[in-house]
C-alpha atoms as a PDB file:
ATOM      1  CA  UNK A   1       2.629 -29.805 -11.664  1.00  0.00           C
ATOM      2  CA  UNK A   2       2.610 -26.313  -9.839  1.00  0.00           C
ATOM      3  CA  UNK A   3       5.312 -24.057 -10.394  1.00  0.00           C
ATOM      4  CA  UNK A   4       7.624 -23.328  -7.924  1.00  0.00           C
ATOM      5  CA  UNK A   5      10.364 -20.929  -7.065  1.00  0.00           C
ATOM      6  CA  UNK A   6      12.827 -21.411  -4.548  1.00  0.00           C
ATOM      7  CA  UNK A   7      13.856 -18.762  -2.272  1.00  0.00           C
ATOM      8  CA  UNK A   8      17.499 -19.839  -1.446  1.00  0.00           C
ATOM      9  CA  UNK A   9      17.168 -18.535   2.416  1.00  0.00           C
ATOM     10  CA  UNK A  10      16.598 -19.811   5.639  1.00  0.00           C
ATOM     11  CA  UNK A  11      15.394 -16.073   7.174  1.00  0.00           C
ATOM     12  CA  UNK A  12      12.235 -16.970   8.201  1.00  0.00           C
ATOM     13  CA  UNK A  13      11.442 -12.951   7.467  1.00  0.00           C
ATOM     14  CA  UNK A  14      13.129 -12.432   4.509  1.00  0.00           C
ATOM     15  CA  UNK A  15      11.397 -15.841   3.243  1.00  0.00           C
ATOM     16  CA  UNK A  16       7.718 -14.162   3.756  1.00  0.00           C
ATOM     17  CA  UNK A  17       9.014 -10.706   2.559  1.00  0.00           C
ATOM     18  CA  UNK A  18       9.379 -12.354  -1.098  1.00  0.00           C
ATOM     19  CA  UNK A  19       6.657 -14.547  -0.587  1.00  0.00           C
ATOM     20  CA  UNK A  20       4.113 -11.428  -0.013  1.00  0.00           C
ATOM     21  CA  UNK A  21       5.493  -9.193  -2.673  1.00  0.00           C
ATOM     22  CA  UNK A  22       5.401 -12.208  -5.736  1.00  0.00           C
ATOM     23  CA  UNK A  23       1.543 -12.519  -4.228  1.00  0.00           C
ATOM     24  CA  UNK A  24       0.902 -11.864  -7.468  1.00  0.00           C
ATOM     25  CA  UNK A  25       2.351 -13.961  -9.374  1.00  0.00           C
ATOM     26  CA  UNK A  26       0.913 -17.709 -10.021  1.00  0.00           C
ATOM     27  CA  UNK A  27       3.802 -19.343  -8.012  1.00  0.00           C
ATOM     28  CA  UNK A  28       4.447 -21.078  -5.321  1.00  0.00           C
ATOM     29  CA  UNK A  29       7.241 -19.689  -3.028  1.00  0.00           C
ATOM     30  CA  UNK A  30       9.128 -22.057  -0.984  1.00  0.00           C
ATOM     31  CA  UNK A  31      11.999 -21.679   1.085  1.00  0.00           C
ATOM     32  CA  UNK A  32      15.502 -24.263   1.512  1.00  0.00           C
ATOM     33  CA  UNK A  33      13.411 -26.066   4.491  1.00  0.00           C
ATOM     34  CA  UNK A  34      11.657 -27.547   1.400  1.00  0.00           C
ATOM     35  CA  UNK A  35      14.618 -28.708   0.119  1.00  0.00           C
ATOM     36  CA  UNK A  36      16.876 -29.942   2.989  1.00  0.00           C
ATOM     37  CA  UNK A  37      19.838 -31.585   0.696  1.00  0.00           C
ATOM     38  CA  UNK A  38      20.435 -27.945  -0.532  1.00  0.00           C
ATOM     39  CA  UNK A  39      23.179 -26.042   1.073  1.00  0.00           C
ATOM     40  CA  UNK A  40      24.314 -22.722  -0.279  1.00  0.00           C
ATOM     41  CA  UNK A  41      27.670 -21.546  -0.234  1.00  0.00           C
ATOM     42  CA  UNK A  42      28.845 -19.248   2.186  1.00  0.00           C
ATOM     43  CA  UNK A  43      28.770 -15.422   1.349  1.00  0.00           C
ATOM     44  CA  UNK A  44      32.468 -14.783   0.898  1.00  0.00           C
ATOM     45  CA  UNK A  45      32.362 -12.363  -2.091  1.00  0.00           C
ATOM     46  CA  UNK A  46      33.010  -8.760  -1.957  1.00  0.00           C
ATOM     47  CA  UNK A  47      29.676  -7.251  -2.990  1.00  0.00           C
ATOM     48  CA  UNK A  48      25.901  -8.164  -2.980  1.00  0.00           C
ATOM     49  CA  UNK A  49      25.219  -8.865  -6.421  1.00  0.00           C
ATOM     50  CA  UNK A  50      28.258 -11.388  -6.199  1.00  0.00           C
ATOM     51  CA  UNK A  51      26.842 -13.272  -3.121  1.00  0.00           C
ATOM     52  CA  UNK A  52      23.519 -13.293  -4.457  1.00  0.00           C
ATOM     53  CA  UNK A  53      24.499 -14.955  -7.526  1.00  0.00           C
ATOM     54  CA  UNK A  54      26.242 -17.276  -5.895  1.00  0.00           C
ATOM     55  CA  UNK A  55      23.337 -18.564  -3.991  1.00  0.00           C
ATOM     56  CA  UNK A  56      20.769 -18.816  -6.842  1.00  0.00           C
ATOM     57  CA  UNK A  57      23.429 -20.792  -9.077  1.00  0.00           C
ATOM     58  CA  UNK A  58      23.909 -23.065  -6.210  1.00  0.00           C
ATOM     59  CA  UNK A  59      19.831 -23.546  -4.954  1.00  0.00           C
ATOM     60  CA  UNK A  60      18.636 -23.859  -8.714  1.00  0.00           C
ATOM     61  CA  UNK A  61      21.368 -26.631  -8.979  1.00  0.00           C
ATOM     62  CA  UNK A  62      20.889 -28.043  -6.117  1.00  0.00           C
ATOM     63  CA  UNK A  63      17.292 -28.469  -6.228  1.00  0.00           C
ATOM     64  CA  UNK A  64      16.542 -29.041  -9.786  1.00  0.00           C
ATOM     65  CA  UNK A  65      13.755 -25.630  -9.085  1.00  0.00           C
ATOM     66  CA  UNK A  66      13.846 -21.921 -10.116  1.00  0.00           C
ATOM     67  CA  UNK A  67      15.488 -20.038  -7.602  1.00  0.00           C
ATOM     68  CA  UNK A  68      15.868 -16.451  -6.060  1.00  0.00           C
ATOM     69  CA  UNK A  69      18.079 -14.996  -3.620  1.00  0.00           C
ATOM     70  CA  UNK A  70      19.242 -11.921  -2.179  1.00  0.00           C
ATOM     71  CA  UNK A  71      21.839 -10.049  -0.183  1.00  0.00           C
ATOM     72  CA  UNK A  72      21.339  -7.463   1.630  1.00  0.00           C
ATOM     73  CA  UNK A  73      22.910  -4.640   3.803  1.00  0.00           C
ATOM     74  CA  UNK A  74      23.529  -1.705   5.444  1.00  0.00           C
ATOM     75  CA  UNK A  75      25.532   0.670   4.207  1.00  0.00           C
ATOM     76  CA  UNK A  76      26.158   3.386   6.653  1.00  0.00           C
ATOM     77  CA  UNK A  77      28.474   6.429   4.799  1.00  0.00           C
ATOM     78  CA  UNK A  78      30.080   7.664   8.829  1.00  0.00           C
ATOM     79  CA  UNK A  79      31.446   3.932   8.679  1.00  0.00           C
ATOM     80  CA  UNK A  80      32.588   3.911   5.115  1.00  0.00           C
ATOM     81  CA  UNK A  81      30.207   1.666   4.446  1.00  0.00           C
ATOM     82  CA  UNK A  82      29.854  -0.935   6.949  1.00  0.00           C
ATOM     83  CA  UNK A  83      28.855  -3.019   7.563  1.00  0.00           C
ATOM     84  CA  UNK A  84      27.939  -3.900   3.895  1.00  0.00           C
ATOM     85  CA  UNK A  85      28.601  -7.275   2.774  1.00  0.00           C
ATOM     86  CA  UNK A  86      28.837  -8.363   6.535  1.00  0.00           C
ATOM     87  CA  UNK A  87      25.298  -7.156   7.558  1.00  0.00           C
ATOM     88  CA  UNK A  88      23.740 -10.030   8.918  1.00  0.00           C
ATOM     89  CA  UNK A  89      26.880 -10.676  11.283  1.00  0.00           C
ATOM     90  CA  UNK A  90      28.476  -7.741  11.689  1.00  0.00           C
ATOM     91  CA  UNK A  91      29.087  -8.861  15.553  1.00  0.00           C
ATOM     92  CA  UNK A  92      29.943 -12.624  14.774  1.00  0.00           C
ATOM     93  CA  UNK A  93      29.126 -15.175  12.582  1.00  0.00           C
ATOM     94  CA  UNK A  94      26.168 -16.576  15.552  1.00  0.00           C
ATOM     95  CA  UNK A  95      25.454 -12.618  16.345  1.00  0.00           C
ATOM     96  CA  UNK A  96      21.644 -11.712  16.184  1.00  0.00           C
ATOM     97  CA  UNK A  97      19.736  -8.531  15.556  1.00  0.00           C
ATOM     98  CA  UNK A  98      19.957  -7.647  19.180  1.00  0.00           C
ATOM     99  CA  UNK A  99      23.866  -7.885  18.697  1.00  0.00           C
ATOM    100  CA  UNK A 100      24.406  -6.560  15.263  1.00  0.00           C
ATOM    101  CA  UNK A 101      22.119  -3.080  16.411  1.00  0.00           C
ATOM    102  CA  UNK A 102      24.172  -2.469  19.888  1.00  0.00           C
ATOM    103  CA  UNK A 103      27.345  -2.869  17.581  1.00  0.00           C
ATOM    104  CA  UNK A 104      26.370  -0.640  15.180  1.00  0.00           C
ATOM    105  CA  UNK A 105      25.278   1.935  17.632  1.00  0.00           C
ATOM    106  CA  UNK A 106      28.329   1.469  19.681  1.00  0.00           C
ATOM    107  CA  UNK A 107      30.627   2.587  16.450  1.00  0.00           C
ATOM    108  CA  UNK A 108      28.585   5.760  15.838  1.00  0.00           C
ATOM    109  CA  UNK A 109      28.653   7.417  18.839  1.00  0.00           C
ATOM    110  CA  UNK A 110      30.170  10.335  18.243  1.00  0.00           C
ATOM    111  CA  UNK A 111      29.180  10.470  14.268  1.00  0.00           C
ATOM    112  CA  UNK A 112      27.124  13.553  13.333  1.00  0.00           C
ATOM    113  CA  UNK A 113      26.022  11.532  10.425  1.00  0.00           C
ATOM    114  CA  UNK A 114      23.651   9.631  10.412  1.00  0.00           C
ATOM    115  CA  UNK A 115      23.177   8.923   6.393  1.00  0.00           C
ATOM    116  CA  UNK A 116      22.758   5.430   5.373  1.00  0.00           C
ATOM    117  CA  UNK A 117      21.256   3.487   3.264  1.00  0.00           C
ATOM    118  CA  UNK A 118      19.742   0.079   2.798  1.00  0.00           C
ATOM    119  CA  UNK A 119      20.981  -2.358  -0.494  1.00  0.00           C
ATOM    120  CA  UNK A 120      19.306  -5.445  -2.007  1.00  0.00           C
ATOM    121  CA  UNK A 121      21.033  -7.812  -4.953  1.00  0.00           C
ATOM    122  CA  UNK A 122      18.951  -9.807  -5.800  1.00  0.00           C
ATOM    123  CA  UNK A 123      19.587 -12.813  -8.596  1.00  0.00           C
ATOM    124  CA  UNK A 124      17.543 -15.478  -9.977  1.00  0.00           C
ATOM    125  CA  UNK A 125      18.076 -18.366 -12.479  1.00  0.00           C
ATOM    126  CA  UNK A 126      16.688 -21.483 -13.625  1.00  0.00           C
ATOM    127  CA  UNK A 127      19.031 -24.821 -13.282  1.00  0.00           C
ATOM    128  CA  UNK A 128      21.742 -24.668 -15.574  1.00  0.00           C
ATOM    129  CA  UNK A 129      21.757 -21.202 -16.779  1.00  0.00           C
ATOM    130  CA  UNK A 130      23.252 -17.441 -15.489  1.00  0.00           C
ATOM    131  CA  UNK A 131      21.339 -15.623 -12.936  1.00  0.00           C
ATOM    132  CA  UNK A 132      20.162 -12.109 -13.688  1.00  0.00           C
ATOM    133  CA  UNK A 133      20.736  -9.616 -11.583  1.00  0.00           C
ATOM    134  CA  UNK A 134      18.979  -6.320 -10.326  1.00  0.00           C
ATOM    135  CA  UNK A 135      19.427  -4.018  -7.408  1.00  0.00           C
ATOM    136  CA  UNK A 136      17.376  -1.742  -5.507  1.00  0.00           C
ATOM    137  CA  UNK A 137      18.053   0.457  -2.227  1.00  0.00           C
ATOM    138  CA  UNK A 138      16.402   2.548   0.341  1.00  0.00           C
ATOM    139  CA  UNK A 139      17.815   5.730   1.579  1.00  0.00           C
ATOM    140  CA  UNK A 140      17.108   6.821   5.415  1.00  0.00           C
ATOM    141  CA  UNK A 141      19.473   7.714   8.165  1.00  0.00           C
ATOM    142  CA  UNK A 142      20.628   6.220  11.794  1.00  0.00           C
ATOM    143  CA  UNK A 143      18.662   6.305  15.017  1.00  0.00           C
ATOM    144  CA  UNK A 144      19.961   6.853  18.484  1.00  0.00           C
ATOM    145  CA  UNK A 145      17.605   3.885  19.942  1.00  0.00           C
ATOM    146  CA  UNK A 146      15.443   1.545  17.780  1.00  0.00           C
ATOM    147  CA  UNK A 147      11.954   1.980  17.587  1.00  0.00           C
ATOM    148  CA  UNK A 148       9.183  -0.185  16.535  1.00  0.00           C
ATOM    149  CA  UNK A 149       8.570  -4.126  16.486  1.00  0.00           C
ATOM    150  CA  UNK A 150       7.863  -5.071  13.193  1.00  0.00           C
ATOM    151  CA  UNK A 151      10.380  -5.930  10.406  1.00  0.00           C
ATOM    152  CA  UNK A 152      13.841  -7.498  11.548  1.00  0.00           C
ATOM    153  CA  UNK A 153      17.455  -6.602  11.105  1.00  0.00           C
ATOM    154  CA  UNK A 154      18.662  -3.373  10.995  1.00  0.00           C
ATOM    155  CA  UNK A 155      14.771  -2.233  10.653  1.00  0.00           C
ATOM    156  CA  UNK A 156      13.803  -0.480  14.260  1.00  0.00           C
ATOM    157  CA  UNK A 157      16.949   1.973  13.593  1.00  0.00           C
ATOM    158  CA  UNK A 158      16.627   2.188   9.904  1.00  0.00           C
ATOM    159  CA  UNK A 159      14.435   6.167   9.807  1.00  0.00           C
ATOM    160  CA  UNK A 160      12.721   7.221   6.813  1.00  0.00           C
ATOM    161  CA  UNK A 161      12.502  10.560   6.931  1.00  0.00           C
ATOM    162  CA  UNK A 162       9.580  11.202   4.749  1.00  0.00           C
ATOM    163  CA  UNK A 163       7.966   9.213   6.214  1.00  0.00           C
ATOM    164  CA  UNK A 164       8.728   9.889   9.981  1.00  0.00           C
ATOM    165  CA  UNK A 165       8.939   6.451  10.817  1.00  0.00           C
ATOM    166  CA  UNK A 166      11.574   3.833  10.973  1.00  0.00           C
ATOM    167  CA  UNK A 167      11.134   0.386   8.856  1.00  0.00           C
ATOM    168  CA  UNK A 168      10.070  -1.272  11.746  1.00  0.00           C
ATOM    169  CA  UNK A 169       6.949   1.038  12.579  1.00  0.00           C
ATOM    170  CA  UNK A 170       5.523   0.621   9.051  1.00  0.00           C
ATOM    171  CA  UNK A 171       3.041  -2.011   8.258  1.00  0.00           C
ATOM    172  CA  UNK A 172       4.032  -4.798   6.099  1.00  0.00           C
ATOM    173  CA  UNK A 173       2.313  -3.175   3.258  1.00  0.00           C
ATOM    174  CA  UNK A 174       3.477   0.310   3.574  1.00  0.00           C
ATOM    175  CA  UNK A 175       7.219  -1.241   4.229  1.00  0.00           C
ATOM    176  CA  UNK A 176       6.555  -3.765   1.010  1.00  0.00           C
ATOM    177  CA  UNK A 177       5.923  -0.173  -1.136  1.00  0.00           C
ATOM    178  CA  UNK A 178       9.585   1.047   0.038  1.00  0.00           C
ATOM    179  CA  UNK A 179      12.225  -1.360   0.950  1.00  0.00           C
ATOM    180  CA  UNK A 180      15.399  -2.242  -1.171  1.00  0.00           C
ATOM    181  CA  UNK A 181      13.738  -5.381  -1.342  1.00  0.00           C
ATOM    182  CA  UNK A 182      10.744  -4.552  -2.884  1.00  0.00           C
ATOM    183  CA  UNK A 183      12.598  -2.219  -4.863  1.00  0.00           C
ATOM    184  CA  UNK A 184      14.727  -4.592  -6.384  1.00  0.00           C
ATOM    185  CA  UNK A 185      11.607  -7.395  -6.807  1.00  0.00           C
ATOM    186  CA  UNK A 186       9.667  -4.789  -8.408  1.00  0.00           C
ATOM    187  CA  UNK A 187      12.410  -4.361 -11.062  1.00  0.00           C
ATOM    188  CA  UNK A 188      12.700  -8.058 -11.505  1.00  0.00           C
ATOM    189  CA  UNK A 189       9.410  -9.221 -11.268  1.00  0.00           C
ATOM    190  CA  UNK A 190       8.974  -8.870 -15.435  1.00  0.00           C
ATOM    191  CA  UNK A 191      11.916 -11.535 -15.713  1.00  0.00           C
ATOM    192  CA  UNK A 192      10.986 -13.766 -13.057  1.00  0.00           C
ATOM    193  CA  UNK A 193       7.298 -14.247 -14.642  1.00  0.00           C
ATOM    194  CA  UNK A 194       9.318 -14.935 -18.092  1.00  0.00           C
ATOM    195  CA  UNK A 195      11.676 -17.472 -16.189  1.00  0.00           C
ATOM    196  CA  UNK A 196       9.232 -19.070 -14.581  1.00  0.00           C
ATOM    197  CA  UNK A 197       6.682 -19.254 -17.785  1.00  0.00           C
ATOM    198  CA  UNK A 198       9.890 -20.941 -19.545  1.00  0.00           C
ATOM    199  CA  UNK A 199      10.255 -23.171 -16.682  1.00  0.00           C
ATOM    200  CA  UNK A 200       6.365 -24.324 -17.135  1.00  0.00           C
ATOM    201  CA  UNK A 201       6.925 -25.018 -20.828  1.00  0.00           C
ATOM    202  CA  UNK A 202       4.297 -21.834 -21.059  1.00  0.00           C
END
C-alpha cells in the first residue's frame, strides 16, 4: 500500500506548494478533497503554531492518514502585526486575495514602513499521537501596487529586496528556495520522512 500524507487544506495553491517541495520524498501528497468526511476545525487560536496543530490532530484523526498542515500570515510591523492569525480573511470570512490586498493597502497609506514579514507553522502527526511543530518566515517589505501573477495571497505585494522582486514574480522554484513555507518544510522534512517510515512499518 503506498504511503500517503495528507495535507489538511483545501488551497488549491498551498496544496501544490507542499506537494512540489516533498517531491522528494517517496510519498504521495493528497489534499482533504481525498478525504471528503474530514472537516477541520476552524482556526480560532491565537497564533500559527496553535491553529496548525489543531488541524493536523483533527485530519490525521479524521482520516486514519499522516497529516500536515500549516498556517500562515502576514505580519506587517506599521499594523502591529496584522493581520497575523487572520491572513487569509482579513476582509471577511468569504474575502479573496483581491479583497484581503486592497484592505491591506487601504490601512497603510500613510505608513512610512513598509517592514513585514511572512510566517509559516507548520505541524504534522500520525493518528493518535502529538503533532510536531516547526516554523519558518520570510522577511520583505510592503508594495504600493502588486506586481506579478504567480503565487497567491499576499504574494504580488510581498517585495524581497534582495532579490528585487516580489513573491509573485519569482518562479515556482526560485519562490520554493525562499518562502516561510519552504522554510519551515525544509526544517521538518527530517521528521516527516521518520513519521512517515514509522507509518509504513519501515
Amino acid at each position: 500500500m503506498e504511503n500517503r500524507l495528507l495535507v489538511a487544506t483545501s488551497n488549491q495553491g498551498k496544496l501544490r506548494e507542499i506537494r512540489r517541495l516533498l517531491s522528494d520524498i517517496d510519498v504521495c501528497v493528497v489534499g482533504l478533497e481525498d478525504y471528503p468526511g474530514v472537516i477541520l476545525p476552524p482556526e480560532t487560536g491565537d497564533s500559527f503554531s496553535a491553529n496548525a496543530v489543531a488541524k493536523a490532530q483533527a485530519a490525521a484523526q479524521l482520516s486514519r492518514c499522516p497529516a500536515v498542515a500549516d498556517d500562515s500570515g502576514l505580519e506587517v510591523e506599521a499594523l502591529g502585526g496584522e493581520p497575523g492569525v487572520r491572513s487569509a480573511r482579513y476582509a471577511g470570512e468569504e474575502a479573496d486575495d483581491a479583497a484581503n490586498n486592497r484592505l491591506l493597502l487601504a490601512r497603510l497609506q500613510g505608513e512610512n514602513s513598509r517592514s513585514a514579514r511572512f510566517v509559516c507553522a507548520l505541524a504534522y502527526c500520525l493518528p493518535g499521537h502529538l503533532p510536531h511543530v516547526v516554523v519558518g518566515e520570510c522577511c520583505g517589505e510592503i508594495l504600493d501596487v502588486p506586481r506579478g501573477t504567480n503565487g497567491f495571497g499576499y504574494d504580488p505585494l510581498f517585495y524581497l529586496p534582495e532579490l528585487g522582486k516580489t513573491l509573485a514574480e519569482l518562479t515556482v522554484d526560485d519562490k520554493n528556495r525562499i518562502s516561510h513555507r519552504a522554510s519551515a518544510l525544509q526544517v521538518a522534512k527530517p521528521g516527516l520522512v521518520a513519521m512517515l517510515a514509522r507509518a509504513g512499518g519501515g
